[in-house]
N, C-alpha and C. Protein backbone atom coordinates (compact mmCIF):
# COMPACT_ATOMS: atom_id res chain seq x y z
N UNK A 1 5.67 19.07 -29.93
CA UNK A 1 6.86 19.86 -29.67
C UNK A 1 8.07 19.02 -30.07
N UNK A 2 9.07 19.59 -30.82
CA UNK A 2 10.08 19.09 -31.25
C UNK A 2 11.12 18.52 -29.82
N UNK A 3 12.25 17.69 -30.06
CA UNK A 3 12.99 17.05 -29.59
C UNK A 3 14.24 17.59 -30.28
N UNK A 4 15.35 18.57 -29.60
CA UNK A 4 16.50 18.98 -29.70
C UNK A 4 17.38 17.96 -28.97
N UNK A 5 18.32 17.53 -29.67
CA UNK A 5 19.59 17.02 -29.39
C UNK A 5 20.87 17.83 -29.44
N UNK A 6 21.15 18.38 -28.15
CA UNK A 6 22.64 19.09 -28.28
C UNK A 6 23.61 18.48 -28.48
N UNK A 7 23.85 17.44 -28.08
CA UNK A 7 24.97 16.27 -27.86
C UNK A 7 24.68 15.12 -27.90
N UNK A 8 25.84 14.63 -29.12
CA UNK A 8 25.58 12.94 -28.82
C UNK A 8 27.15 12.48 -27.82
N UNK A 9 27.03 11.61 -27.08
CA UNK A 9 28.34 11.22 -26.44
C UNK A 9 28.43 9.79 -27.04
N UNK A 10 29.75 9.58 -27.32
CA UNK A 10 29.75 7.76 -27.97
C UNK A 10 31.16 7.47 -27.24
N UNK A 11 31.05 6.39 -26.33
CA UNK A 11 31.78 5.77 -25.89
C UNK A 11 31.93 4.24 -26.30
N UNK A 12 33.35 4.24 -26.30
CA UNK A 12 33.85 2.48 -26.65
C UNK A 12 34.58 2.32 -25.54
N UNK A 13 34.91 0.93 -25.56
CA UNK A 13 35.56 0.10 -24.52
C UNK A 13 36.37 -0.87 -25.34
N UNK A 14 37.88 -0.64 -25.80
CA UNK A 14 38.34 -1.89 -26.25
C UNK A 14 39.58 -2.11 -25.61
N UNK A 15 39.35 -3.68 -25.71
CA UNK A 15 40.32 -4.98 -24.87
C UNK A 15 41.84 -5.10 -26.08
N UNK A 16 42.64 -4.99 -25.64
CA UNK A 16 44.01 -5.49 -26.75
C UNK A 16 44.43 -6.73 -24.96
N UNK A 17 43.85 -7.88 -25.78
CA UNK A 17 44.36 -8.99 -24.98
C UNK A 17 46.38 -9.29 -25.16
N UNK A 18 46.36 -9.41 -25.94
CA UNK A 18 48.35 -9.46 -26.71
C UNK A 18 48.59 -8.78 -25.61
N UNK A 19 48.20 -7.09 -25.15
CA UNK A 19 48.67 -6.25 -24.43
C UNK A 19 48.82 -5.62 -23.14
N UNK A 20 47.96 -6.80 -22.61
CA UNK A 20 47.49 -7.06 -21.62
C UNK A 20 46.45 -6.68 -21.02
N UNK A 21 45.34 -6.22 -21.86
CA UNK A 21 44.55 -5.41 -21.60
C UNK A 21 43.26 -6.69 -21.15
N UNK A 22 41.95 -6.74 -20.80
CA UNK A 22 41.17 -7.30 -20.68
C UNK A 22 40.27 -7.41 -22.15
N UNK A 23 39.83 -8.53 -22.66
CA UNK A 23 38.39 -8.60 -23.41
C UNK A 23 37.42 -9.03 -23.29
N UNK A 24 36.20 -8.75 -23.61
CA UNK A 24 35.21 -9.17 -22.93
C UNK A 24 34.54 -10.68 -24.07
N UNK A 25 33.84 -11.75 -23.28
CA UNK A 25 33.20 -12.75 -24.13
C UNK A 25 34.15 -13.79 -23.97
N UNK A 26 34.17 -14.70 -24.71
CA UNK A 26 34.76 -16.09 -24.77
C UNK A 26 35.82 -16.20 -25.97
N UNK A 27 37.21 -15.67 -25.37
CA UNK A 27 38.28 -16.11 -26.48
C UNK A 27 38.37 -14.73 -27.03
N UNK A 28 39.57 -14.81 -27.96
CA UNK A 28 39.41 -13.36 -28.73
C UNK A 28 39.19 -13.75 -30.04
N UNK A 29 37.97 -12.95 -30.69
CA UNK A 29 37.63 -12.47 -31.75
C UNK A 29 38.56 -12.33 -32.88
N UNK A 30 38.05 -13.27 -34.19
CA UNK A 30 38.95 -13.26 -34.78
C UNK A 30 39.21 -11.87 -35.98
N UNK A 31 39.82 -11.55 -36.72
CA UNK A 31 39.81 -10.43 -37.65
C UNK A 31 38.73 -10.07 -38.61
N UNK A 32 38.20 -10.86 -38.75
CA UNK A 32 36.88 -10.77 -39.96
C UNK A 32 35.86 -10.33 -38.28
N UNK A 33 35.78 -10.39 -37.28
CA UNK A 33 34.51 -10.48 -36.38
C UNK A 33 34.91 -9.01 -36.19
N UNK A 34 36.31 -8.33 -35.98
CA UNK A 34 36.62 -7.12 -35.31
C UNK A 34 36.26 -6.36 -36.09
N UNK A 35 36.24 -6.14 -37.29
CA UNK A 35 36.41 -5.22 -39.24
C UNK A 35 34.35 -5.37 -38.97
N UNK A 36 33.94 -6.64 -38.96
CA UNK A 36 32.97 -6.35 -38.13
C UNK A 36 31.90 -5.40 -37.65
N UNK A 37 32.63 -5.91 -36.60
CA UNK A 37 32.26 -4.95 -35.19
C UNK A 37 32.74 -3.10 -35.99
N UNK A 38 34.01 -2.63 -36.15
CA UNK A 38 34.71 -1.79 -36.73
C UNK A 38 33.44 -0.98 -37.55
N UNK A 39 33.05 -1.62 -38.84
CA UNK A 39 32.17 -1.03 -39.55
C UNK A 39 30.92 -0.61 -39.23
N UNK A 40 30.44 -1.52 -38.41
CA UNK A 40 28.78 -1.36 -37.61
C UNK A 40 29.02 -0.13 -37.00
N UNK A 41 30.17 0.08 -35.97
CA UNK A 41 30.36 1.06 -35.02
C UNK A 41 30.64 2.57 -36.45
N UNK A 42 31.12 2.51 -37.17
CA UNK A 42 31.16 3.90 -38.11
C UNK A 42 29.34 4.07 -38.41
N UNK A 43 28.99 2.84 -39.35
CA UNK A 43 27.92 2.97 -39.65
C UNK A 43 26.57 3.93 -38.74
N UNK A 44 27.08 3.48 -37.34
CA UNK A 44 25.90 4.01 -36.41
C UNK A 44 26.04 5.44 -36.04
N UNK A 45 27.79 5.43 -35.88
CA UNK A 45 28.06 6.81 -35.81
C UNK A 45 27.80 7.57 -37.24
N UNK A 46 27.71 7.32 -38.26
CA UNK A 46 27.49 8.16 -39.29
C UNK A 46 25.96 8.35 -39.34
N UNK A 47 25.52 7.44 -39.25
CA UNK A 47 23.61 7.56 -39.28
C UNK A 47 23.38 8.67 -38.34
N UNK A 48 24.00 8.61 -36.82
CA UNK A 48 23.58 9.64 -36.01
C UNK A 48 24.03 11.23 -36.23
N UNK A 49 25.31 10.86 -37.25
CA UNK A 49 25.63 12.73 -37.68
C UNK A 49 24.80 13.14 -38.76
N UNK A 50 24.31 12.15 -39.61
CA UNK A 50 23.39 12.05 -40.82
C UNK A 50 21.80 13.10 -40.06
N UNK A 51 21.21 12.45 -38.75
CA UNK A 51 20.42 12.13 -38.34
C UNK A 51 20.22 14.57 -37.45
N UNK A 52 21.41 14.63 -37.22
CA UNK A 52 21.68 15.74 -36.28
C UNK A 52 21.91 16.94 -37.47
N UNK A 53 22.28 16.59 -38.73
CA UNK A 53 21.83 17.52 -39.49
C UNK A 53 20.84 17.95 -40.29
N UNK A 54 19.76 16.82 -39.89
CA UNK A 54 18.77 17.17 -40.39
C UNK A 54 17.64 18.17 -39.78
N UNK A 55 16.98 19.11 -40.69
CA UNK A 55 16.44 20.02 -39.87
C UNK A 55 14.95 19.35 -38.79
């Protein structure tokens, strides 16, 4: 029996330390680590819309 997915939910959590916000880990992350992080997070979200239109 097949497996229907109605909904995906994707939640983030981001820290702007400058702004007073909290970040998580040791130190803040430099620009090449965030672009990163940035791309992985599209990548996964695109695989999973990739993934929901398939029949």
């Amino acid at each position: 029996m097949p497996i229907i997915v109605d909904e995906v939910v994707i939640s983030v959590e981001v820290g702007n330390g400058e702004a007073g916000g909290s970040t998580s880990g040791s130190g803040a992350a430099s620009a090449d680590d965030k672009q990163a992080l940035v791309e992985e997070c599209v990548a996964r979200v695109l695989e999973i819309l990739r993934e929901r239109e398939e029949p």
